[in-house]
Protein backbone atom coordinates (compact mmCIF):
# COMPACT_ATOMS: atom_id res chain seq x y z
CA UNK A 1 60.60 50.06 -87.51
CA UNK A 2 60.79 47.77 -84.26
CA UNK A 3 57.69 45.57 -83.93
CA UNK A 4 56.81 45.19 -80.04
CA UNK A 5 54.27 43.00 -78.83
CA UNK A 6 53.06 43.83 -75.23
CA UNK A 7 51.20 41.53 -73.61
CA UNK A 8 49.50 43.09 -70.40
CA UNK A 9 46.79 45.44 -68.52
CA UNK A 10 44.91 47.84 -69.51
CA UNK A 11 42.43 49.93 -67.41
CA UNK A 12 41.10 53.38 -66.87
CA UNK A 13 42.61 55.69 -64.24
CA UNK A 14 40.35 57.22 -61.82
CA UNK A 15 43.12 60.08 -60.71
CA UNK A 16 42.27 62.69 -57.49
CA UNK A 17 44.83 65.41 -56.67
CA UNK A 18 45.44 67.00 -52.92
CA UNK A 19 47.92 68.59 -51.37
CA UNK A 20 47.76 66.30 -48.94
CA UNK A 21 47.91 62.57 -48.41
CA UNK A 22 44.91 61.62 -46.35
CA UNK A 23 45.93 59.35 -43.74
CA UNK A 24 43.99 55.81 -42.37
CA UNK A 25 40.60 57.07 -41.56
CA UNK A 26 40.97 60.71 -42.37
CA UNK A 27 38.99 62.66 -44.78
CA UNK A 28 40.86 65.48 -46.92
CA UNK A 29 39.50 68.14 -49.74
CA UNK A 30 40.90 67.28 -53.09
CA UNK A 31 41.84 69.47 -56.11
CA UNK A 32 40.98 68.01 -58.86
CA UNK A 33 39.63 64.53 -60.89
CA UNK A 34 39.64 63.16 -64.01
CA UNK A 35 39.76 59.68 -65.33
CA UNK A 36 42.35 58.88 -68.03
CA UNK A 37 43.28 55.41 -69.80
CA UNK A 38 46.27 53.42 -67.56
CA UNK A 39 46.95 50.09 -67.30
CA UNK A 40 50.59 49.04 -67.06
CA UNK A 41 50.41 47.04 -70.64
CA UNK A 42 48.40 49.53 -72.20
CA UNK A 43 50.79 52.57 -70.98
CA UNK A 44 54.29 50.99 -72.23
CA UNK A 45 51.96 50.38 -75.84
CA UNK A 46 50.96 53.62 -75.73
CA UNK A 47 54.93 54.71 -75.17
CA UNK A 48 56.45 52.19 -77.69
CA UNK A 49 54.39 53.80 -80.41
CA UNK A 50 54.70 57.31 -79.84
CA UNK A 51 58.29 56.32 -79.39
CA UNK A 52 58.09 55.28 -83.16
CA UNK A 53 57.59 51.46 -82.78
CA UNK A 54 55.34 49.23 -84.87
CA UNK A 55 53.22 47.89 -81.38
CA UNK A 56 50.84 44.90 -80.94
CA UNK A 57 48.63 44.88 -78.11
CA UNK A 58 47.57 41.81 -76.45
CA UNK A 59 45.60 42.23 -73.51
CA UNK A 60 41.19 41.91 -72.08
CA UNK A 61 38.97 44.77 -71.65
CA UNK A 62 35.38 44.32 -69.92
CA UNK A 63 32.02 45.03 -72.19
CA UNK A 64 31.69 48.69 -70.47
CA UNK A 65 32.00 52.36 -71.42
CA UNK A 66 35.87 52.23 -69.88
CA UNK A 67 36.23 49.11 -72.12
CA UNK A 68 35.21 50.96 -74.78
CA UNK A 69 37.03 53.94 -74.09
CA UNK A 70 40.57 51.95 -73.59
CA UNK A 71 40.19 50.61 -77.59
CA UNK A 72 39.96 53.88 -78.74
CA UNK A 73 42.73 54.89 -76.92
CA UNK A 74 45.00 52.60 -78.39
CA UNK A 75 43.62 52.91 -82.36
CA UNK A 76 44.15 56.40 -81.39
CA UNK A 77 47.61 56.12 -80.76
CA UNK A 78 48.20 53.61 -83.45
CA UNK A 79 48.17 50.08 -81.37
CA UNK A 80 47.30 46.86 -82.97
CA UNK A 81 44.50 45.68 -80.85
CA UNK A 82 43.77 42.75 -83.11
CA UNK A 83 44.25 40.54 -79.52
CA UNK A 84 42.41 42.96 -77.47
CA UNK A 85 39.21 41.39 -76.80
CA UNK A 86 35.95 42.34 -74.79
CA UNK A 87 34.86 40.15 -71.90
CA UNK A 88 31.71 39.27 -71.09
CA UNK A 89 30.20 39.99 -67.80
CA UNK A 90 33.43 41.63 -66.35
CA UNK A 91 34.28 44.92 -65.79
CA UNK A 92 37.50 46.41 -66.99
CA UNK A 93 40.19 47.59 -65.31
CA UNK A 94 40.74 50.14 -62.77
CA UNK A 95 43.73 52.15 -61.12
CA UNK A 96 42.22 54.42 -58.25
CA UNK A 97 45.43 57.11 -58.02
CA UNK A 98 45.72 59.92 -55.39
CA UNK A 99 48.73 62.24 -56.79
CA UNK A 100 49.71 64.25 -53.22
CA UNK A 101 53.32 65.88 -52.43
CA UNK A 102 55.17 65.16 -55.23
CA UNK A 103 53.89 61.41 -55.24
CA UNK A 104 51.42 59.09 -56.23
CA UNK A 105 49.57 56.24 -54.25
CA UNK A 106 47.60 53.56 -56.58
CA UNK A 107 45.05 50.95 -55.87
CA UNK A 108 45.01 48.95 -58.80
CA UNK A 109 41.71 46.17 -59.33
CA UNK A 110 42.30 43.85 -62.10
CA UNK A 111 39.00 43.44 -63.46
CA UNK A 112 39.18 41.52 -67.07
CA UNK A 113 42.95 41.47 -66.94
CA UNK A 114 42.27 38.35 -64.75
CA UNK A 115 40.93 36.91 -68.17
CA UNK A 116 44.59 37.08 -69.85
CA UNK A 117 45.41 33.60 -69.16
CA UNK A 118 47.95 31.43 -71.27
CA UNK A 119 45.03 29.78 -73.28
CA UNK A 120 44.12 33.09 -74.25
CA UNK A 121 47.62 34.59 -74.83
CA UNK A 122 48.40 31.32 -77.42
CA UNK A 123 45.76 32.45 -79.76
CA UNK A 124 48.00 35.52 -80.33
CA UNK A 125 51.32 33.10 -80.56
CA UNK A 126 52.06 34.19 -83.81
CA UNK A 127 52.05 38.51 -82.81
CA UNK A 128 54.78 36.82 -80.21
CA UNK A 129 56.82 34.66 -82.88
CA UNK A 130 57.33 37.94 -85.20
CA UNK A 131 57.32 40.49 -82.84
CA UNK A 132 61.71 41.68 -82.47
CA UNK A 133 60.63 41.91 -78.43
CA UNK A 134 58.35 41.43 -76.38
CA UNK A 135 56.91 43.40 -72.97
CA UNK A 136 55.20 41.95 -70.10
CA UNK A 137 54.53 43.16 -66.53
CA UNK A 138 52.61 41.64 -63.74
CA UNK A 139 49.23 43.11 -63.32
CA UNK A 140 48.28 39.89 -64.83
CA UNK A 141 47.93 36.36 -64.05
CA UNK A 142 51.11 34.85 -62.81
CA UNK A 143 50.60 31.84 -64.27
CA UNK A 144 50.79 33.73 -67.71
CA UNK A 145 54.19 35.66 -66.79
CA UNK A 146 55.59 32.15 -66.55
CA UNK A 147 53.87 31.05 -69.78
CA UNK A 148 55.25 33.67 -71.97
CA UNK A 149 58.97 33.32 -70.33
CA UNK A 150 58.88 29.94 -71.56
CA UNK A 151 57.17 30.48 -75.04
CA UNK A 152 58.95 33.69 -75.75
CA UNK A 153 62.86 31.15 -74.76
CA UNK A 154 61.44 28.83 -77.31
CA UNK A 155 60.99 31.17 -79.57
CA UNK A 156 63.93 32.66 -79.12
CA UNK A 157 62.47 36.17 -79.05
CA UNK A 158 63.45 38.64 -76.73
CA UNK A 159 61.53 39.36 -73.44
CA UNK A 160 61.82 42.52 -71.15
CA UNK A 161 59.97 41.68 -67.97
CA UNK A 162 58.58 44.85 -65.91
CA UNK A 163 58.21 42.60 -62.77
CA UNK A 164 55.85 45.47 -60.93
CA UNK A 165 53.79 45.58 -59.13
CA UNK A 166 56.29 43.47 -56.94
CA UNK A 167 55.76 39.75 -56.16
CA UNK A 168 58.22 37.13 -56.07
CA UNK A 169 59.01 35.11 -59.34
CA UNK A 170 60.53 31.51 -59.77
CA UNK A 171 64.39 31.41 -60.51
CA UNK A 172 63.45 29.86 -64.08
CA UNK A 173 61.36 32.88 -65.02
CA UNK A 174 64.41 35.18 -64.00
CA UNK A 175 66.85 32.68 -65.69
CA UNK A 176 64.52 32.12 -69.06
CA UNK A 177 63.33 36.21 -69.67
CA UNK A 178 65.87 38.05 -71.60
CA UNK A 179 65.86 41.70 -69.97
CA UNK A 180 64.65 42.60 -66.17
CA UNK A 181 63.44 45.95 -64.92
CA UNK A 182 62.78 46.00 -61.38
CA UNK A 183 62.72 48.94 -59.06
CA UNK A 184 64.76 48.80 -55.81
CA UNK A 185 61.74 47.59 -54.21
CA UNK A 186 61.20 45.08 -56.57
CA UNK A 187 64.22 43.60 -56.50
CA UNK A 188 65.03 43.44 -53.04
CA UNK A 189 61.92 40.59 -52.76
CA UNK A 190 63.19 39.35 -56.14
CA UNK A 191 66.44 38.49 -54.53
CA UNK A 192 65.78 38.40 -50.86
CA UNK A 193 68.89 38.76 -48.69
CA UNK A 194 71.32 39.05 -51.48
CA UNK A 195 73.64 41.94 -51.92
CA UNK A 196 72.61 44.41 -54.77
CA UNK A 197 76.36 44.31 -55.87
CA UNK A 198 76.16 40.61 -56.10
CA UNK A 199 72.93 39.82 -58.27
CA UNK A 200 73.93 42.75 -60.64
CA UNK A 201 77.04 40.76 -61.46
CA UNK A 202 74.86 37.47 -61.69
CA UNK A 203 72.66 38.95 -64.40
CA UNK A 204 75.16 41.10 -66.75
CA UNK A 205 73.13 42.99 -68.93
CA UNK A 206 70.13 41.77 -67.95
CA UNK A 207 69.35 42.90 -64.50
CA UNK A 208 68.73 46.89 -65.00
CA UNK A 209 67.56 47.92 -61.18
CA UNK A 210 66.00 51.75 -61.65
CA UNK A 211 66.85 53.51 -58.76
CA UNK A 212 64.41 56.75 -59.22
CA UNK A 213 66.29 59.86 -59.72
CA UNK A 214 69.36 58.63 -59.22
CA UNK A 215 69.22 56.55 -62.41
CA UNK A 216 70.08 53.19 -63.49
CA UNK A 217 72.05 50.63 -62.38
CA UNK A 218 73.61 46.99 -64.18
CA UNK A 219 76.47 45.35 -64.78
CA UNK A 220 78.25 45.63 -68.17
CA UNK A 221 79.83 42.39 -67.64
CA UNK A 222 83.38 43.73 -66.29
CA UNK A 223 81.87 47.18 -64.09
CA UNK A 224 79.06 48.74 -62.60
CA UNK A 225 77.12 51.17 -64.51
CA UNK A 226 75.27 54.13 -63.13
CA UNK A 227 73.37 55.44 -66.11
CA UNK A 228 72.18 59.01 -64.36
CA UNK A 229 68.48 60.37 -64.56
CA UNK A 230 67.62 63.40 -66.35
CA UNK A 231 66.11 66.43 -63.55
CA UNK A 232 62.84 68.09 -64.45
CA UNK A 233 59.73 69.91 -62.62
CA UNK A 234 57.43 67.23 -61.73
CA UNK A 235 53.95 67.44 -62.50
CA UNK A 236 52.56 63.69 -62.62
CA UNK A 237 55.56 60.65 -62.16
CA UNK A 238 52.28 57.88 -62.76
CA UNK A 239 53.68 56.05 -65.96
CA UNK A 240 57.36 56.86 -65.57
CA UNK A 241 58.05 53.39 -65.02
CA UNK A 242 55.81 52.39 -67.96
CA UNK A 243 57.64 54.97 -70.14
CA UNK A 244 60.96 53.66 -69.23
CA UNK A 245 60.56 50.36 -70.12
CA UNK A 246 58.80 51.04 -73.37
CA UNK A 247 61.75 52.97 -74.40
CA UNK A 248 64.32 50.66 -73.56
CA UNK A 249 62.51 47.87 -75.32
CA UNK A 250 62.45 49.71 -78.63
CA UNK A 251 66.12 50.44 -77.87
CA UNK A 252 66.83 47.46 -77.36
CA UNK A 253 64.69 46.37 -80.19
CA UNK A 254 66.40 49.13 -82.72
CA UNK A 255 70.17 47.43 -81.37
CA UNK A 256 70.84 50.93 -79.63
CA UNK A 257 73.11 49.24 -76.91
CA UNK A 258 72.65 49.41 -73.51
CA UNK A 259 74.21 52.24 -72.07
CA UNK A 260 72.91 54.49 -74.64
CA UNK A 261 69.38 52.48 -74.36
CA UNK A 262 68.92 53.36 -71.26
CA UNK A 263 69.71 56.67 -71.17
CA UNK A 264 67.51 57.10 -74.32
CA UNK A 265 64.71 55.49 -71.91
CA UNK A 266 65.42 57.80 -68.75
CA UNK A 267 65.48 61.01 -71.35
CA UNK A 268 61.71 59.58 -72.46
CA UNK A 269 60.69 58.94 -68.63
CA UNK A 270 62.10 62.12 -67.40
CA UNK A 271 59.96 63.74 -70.19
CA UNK A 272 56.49 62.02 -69.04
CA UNK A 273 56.47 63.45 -65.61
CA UNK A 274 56.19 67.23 -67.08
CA UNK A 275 52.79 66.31 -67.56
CA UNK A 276 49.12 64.81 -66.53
CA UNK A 277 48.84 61.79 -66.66
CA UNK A 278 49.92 58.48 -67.35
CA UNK A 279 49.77 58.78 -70.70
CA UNK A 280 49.53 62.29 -70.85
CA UNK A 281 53.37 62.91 -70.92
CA UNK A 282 54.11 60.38 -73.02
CA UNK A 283 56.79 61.66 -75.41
CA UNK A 284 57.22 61.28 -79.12
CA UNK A 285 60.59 59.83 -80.87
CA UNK A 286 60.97 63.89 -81.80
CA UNK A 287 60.82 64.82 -78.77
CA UNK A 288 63.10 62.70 -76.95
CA UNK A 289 65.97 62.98 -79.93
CA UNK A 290 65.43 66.57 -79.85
CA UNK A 291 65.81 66.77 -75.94
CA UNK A 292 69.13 64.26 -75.88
């Protein structure tokens, strides 16, 4: 069994669905709204596990009823959350989602995530030193993204970076994590007037740029790869991503290879949008073996 350390955000979803997008200063009649348990760190734990992976959580949650709620989420789905820790006097938190034509729009405030600083993420060194990889995103401190690239180098333990939402990241972060996941978004700031082409073949198996439902794209170290998407009925794409990069770190963890990695990971994303939720579609190990 892979052991996976994620070290990230966790919050509770506050999720409306319309038919339509309301627009700067317009008003529109929803269908629906519930409130589910998100977080970028917290979803790709949530994933790993069901996925079959043996996952440590290290992340903050506020003293509040969400807080609360977000612990029991992950016990539930058999996280670690040894290095989970209430703080006082903050609320968790919160992802405000509208899910409108086929999309979703998110407003994401921090809350106690702000609290998962490096001082706080060395008291868990040791989940780090024996975990076989380790996930990190950026709804967190940046100062602790470039703490853990440098800890996890020493270490010489694997790190898949999720580097969403987008904002730019010092060369040595990109030169010291082991795996990078950015979305064509995300990597056009990463690498700012460079040719897509061109930083693939800088970062052979390392740079894996998800292009949506067209797939995913690296550089094997001698071609480009195009590792296709797999085409369902959408219900809910919140926690695609998330699902994705869970999968391909216990993949990556289990020595699957990358090609077949990754499509492993797109079979497990393309199963999450059937259905509410960011968690909510989250598929088992069954599930995606039985669906490949």
């Amino acid at each position: 069994m892979a052991k996976v350390t994620v070290i990230g955000s966790s919050s509770m979803d506050l999720v409306v669905t319309s038919n339509i997008r309301p627009g700067a200063g317009e008003t529109v009649l929803g269908e629906s709204f519930k409130t589910v348990p998100g977080g970028k760190g917290a979803n790709q734990a949530v994933a790993a596990a069901r996925l079959g992976a043996d996952v440590s959580m290290i992340g903050c949650v506020g003293e509040d009823h969400y807080g609360k709620a977000i612990l029991e989420n992950f016990k539930s789905n058999g996280v670690s959350v040894e290095n989970v820790k209430p703080v006082t006097g903050s609320d968790s938190g919160t992802a405000h989602i509208i899910l409108a034509e086929g999309d979703n729009s998110i407003v994401v405030v921090k809350g106690a995530n702000d609290y998962i600083t490096p001082d706080y993420v060395e008291k868990a060194k040791e989940k780090i030193k024996e975990a076989d990889i380790v996930l990190i995103q950026q709804e967190i401190p940046e100062e602790t993204v470039e703490y853990v690239a440098q800890l996890c180098q020493e270490l010489k333990v694997p790190l898949l970076l999720n580097p969403a939402p987008a904002r730019p990241l010092k060369a040595e972060v990109i030169e010291q994590v082991s795996y990078i996941t950015p979305n064509e978004h995300e990597a056009e700031l990463l690498f700012e007037g460079k040719e897509k082409e061109e930083v693939l073949k800088q970062y052979p198996n390392k740079l894996f740029i998800t292009e949506g439902k067209q797939g995913v794209r690296y550089f094997n170290g001698e071609k480009e790869v195009l590792v296709p998407s797999y085409q369902v009925e959408t219900i809910d794409t919140t926690g695609a991503g998330d699902t994705f990069n869970a999968a391909l770190a216990v993949a990556l963890a289990e020595g699957m290879g990358f090609e077949k990695g990754i499509q492993f990971a797109n079979r497990a994303a393309s199963l999450s949008v059937t259905k509410f939720g960011a968690q909510g579609g989250m598929p088992t190990r069954k599930e995606v073996e039985e669906s490949l």
